[in-house]
N, C-alpha and C. Protein backbone atom coordinates (compact mmCIF):
# COMPACT_ATOMS: atom_id res chain seq x y z
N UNK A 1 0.84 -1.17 0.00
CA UNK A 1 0.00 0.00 0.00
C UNK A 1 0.89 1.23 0.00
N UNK A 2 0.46 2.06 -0.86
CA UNK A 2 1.56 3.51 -1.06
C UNK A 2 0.55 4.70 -1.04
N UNK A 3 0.84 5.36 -0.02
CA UNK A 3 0.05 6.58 0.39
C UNK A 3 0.74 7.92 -0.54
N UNK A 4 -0.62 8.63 -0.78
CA UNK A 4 0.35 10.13 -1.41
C UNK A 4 -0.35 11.32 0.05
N UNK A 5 0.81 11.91 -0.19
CA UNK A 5 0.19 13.36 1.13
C UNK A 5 0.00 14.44 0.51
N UNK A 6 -0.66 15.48 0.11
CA UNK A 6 -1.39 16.70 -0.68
C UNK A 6 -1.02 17.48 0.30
N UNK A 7 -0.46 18.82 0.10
CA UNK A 7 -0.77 20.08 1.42
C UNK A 7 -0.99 20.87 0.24
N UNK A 8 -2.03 21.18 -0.12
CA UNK A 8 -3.43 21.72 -0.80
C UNK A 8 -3.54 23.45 -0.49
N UNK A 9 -2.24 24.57 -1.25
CA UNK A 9 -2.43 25.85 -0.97
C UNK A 9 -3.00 27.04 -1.73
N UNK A 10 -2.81 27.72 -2.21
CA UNK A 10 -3.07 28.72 -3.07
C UNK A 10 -2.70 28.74 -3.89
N UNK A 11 -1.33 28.84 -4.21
CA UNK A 11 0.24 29.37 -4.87
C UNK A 11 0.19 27.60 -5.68
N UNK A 12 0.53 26.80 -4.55
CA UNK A 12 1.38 24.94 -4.44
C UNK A 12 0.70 24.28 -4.03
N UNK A 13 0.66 23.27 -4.49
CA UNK A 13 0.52 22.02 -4.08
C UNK A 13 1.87 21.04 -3.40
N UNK A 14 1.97 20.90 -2.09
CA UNK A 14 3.40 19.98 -1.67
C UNK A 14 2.95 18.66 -1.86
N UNK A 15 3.67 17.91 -2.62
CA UNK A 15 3.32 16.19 -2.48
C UNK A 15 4.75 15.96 -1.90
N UNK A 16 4.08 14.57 -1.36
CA UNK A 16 4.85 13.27 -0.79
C UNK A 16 4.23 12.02 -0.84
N UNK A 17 5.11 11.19 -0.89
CA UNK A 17 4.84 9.77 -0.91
C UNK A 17 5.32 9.04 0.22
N UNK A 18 4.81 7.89 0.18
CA UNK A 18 5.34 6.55 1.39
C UNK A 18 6.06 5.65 0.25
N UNK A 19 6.87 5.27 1.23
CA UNK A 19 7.67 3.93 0.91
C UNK A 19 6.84 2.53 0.52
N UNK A 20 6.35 1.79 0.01
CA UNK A 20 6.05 0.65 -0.61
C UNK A 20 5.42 -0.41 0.72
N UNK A 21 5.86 0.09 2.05
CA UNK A 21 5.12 -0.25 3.13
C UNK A 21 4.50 0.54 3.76
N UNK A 22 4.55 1.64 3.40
CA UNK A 22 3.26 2.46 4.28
C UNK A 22 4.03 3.21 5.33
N UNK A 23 5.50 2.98 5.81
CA UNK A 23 5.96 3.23 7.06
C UNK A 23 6.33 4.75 6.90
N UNK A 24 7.07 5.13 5.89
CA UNK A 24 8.25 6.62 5.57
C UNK A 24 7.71 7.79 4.94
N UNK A 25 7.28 8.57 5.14
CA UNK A 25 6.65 9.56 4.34
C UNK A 25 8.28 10.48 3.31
N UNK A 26 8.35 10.72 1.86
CA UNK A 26 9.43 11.52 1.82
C UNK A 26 8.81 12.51 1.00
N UNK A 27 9.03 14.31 0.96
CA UNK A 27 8.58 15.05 -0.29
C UNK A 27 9.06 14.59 -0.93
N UNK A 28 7.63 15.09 -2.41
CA UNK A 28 8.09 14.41 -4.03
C UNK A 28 8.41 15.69 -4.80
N UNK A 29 7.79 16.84 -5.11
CA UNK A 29 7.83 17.62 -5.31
C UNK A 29 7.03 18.69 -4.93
N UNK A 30 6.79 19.95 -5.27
CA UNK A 30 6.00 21.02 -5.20
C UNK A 30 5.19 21.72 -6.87
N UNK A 31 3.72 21.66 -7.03
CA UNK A 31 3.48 21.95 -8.13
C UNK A 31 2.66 23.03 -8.23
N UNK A 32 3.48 23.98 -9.12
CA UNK A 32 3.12 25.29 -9.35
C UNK A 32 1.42 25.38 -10.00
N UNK A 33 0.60 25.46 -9.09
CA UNK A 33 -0.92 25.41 -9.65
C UNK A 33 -1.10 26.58 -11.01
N UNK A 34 -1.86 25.72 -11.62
CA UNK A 34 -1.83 26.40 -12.64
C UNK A 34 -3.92 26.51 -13.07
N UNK A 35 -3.96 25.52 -13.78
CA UNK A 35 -5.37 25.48 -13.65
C UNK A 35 -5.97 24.23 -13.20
N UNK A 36 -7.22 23.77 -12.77
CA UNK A 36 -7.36 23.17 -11.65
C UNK A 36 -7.51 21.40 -12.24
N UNK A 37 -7.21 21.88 -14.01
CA UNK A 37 -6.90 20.66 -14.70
C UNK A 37 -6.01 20.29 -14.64
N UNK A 38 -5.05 21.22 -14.47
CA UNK A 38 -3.07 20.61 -15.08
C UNK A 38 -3.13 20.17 -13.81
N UNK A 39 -3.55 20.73 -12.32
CA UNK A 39 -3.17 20.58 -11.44
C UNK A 39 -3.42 19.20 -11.34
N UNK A 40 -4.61 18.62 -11.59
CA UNK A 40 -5.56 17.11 -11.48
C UNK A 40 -4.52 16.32 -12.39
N UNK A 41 -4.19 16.88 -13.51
CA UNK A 41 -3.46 15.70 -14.57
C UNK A 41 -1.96 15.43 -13.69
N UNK A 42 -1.34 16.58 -13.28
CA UNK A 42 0.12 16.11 -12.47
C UNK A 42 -0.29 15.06 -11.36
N UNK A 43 -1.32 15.21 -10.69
CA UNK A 43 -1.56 14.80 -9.17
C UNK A 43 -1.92 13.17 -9.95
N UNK A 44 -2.51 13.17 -11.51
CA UNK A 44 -3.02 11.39 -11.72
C UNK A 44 -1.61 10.86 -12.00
N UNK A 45 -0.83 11.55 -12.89
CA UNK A 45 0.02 11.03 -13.37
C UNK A 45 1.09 10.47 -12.45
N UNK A 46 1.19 11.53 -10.99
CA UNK A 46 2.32 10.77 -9.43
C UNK A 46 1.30 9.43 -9.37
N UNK A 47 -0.15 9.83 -9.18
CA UNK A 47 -0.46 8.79 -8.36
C UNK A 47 -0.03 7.36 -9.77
N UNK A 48 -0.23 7.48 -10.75
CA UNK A 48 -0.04 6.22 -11.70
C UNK A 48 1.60 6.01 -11.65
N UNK A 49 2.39 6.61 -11.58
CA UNK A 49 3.87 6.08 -11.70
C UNK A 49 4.46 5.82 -10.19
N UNK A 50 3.81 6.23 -9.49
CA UNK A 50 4.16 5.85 -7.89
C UNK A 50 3.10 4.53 -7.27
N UNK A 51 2.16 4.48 -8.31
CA UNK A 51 1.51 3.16 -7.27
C UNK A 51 0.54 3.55 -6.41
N UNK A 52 0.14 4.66 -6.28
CA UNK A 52 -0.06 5.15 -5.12
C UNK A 52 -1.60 4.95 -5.21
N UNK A 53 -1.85 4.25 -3.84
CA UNK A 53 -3.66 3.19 -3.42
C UNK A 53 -3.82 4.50 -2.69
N UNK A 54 -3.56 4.97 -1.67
CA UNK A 54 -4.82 6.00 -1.07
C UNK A 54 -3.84 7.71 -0.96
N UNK A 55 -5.01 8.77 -0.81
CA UNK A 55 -4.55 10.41 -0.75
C UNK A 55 -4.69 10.53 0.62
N UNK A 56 -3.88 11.37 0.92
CA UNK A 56 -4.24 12.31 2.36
C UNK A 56 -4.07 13.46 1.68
N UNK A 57 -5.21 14.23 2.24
CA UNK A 57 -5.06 16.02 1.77
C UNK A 57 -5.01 16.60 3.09
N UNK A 58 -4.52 17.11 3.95
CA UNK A 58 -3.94 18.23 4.51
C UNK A 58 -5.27 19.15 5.14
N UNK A 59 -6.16 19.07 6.13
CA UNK A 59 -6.83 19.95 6.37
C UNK A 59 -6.44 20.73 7.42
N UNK A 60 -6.70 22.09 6.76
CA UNK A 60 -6.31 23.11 8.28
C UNK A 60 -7.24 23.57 8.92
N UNK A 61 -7.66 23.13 9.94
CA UNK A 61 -8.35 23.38 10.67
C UNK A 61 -7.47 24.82 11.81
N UNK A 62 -9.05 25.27 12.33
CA UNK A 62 -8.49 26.63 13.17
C UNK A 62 -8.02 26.04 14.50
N UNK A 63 -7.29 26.80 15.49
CA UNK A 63 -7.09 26.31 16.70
C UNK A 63 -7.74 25.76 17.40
N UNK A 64 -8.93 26.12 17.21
CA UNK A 64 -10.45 26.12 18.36
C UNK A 64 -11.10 24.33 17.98
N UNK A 65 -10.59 23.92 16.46
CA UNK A 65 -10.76 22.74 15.75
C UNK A 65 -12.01 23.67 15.22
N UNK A 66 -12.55 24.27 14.31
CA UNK A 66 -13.12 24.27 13.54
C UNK A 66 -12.77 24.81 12.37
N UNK A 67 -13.37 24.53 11.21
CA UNK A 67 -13.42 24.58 10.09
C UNK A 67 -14.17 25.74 9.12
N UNK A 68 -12.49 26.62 8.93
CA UNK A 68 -12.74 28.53 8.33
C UNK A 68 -12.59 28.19 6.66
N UNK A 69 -12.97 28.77 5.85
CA UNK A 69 -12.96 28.83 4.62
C UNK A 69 -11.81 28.12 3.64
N UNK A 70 -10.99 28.35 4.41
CA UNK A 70 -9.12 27.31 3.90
C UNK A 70 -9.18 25.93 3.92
N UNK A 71 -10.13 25.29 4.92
CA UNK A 71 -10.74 24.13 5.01
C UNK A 71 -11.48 23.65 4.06
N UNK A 72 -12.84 24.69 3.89
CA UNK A 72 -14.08 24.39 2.80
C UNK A 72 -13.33 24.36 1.78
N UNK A 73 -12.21 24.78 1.61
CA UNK A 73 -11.58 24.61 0.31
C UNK A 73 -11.03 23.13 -0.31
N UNK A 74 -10.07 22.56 1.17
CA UNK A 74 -10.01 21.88 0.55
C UNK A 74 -10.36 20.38 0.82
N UNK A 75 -11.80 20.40 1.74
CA UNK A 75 -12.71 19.78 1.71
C UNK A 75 -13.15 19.50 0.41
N UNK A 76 -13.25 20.47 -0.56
CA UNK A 76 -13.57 20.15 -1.65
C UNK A 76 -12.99 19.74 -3.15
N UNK A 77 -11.65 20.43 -2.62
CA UNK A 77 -10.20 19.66 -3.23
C UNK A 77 -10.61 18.24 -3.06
N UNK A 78 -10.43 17.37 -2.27
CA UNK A 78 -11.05 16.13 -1.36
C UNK A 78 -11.46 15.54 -1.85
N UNK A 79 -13.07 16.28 -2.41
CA UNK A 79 -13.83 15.38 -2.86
C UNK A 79 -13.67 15.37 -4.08
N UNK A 80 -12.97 16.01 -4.94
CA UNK A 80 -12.84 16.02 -6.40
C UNK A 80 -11.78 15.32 -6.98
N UNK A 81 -10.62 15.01 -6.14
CA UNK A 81 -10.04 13.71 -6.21
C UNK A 81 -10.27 12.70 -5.78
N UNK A 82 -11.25 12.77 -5.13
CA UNK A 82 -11.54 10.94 -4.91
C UNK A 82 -12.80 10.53 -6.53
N UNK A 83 -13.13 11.89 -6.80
CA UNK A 83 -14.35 11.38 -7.90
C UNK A 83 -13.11 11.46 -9.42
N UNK A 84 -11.81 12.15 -9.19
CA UNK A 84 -11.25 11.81 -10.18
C UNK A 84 -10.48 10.54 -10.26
N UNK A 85 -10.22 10.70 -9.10
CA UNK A 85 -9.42 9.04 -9.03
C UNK A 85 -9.82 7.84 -8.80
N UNK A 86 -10.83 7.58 -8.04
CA UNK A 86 -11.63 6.35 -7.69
C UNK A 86 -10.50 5.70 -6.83
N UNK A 87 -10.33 6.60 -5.62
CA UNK A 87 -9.65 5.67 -5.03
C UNK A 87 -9.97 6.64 -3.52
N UNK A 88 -9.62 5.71 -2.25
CA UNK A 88 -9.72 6.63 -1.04
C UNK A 88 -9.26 7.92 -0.51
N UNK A 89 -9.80 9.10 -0.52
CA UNK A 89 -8.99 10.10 0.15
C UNK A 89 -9.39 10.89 1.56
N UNK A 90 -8.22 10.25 2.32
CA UNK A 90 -8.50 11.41 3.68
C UNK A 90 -8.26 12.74 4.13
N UNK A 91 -8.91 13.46 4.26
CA UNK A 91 -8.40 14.34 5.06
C UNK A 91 -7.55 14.30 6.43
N UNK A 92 -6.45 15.25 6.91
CA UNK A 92 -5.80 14.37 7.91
C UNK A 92 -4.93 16.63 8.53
N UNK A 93 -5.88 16.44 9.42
CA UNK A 93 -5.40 18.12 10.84
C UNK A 93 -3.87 18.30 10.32
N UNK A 94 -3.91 19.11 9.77
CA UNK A 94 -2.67 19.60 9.23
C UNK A 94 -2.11 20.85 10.15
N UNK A 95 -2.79 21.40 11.17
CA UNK A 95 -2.66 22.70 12.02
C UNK A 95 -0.89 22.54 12.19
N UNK A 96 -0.40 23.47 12.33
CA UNK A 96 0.57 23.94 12.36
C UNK A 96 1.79 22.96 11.41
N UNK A 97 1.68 22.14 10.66
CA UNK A 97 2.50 21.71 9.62
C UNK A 97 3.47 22.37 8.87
N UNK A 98 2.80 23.63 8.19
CA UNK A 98 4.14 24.26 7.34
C UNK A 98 4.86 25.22 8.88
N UNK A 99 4.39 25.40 9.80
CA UNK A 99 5.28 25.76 10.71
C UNK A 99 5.98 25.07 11.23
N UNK A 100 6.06 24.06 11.46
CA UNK A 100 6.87 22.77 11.92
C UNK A 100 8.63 22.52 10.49
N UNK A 101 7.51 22.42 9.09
CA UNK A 101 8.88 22.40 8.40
C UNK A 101 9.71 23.51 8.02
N UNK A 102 9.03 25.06 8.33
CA UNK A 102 10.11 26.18 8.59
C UNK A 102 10.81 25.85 9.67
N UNK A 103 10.53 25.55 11.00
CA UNK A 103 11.36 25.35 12.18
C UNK A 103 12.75 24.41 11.58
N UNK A 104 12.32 23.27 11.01
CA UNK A 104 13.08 21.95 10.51
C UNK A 104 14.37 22.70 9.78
N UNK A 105 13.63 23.71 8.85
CA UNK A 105 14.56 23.70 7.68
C UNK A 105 15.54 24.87 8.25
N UNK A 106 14.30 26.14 9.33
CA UNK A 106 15.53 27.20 9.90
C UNK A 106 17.17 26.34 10.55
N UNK A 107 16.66 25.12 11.81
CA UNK A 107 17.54 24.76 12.42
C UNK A 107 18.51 23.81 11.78
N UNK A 108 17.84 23.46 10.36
CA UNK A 108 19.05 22.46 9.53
C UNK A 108 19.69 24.03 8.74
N UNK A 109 19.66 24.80 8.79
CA UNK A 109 20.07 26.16 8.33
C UNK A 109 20.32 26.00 7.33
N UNK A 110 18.76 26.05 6.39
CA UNK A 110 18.80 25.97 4.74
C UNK A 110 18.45 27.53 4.47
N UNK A 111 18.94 27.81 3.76
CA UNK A 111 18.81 29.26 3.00
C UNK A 111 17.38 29.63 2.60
N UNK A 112 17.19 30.90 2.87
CA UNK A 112 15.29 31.36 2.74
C UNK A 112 14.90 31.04 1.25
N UNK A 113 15.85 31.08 0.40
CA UNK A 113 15.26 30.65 -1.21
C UNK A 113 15.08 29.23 -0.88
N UNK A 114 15.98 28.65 -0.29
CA UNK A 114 16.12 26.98 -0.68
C UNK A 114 14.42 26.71 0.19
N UNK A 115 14.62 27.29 1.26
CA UNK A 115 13.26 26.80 2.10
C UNK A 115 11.61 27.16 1.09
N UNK A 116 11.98 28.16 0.72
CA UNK A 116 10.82 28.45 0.00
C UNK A 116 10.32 27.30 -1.20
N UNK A 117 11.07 27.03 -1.64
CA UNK A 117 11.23 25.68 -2.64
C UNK A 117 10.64 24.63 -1.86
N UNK A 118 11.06 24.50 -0.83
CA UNK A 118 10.78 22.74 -0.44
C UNK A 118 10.36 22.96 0.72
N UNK A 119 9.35 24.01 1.30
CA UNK A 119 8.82 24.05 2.70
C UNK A 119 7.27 23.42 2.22
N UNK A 120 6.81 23.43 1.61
CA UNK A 120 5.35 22.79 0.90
C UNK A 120 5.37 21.31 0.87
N UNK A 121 6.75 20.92 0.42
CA UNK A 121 6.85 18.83 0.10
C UNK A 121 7.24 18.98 1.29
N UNK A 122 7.68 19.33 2.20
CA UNK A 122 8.30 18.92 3.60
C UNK A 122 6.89 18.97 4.32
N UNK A 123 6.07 20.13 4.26
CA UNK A 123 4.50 20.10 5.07
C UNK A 123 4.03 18.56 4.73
N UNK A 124 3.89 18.65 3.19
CA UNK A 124 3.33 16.99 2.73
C UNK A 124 3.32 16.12 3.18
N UNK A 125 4.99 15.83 3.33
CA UNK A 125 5.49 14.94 3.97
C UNK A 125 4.95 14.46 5.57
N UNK A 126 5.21 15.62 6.27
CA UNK A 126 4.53 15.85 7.75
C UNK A 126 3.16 15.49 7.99
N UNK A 127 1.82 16.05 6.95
CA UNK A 127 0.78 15.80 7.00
C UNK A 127 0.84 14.02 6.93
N UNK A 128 1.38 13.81 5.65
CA UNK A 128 1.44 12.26 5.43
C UNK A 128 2.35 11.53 6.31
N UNK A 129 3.36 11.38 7.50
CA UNK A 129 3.60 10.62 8.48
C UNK A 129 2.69 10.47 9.40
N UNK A 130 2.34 12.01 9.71
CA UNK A 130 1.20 11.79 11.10
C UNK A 130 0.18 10.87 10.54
N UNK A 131 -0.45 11.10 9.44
CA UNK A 131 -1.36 10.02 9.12
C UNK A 131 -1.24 8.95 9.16
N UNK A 132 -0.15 8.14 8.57
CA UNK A 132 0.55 6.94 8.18
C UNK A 132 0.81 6.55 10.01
N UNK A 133 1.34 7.71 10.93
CA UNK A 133 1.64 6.86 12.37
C UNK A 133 0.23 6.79 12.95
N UNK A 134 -0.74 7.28 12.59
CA UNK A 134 -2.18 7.08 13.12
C UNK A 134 -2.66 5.55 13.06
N UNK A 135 -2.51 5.30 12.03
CA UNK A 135 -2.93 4.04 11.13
C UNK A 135 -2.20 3.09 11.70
N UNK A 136 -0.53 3.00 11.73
CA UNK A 136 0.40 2.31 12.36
C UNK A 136 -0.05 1.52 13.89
N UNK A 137 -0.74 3.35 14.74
CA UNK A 137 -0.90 2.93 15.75
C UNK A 137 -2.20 2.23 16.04
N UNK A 138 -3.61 2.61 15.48
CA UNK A 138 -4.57 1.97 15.22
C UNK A 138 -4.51 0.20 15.61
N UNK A 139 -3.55 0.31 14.39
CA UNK A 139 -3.53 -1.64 14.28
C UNK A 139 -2.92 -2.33 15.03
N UNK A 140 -2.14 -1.61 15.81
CA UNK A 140 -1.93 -2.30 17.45
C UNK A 140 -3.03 -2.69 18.31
């Protein structure tokens, strides 16, 4: 089973993938949204050359846990890949994620261009472990 992770923004889309067991989340890339087709054709084409059986998309929920307009968004991101893909997609509390991989990337002291590049597949990534250790822990 090979999971993909979505962090679903304005600007980008951050993907990541799992390892072939479900265990490793790593960023794949970052894709410059363009229109909400190209965006759908890049996102079929990872999931067909990666294998990839189920989505996690990234919901940001507010502090309080409810759900502000950035959500409805991509609540509905959500549902438009699971009706393009025919395959499972979760949503999975993304709250403070891309702050977590600025922290990562300030203290590995990557340069503000370099971070800007790869702070989106690193969120991905993040959204898609926590999920993947949910599941992990579940089946205990």
């Amino acid at each position: 089973m090979r999971y993909m992770g979505l962090d679903y923004g304005d600007k980008t889309i951050g993907v990541a993938v799992s390892d072939e067991l479900g265990w490793t989340a790593q960023g794949l890339e970052v894709i410059r949204r363009t229109t909400a087709q190209r965006d759908m054709d890049r996102i079929k084409a990872l999931v067909q050359q990666y294998g990839v059986t189920e989505v996690v998309v990234g919901l940001p929920k507010n502090m309080n846990n409810t759900i502000g307009p950035r959500g409805e968004i991509c609540i509905a991101f959500s549902k438009e890949l699971h009706e393009t893909l025919q395959m499972p997609v979760h949503l999975w509390d993304e709250r403070l994620t891309t702050a977590a991989a600025q922290r990562t990337l300030l203290e590995a002291d990557v340069s503000r261009k370099k971070r800007k590049q790869v702070v989106d597949k690193m969120a991905a990534a993040l959204i898609l472990q926590g999920f993947m250790d949910s599941q992990s822990y579940s089946k205990r």
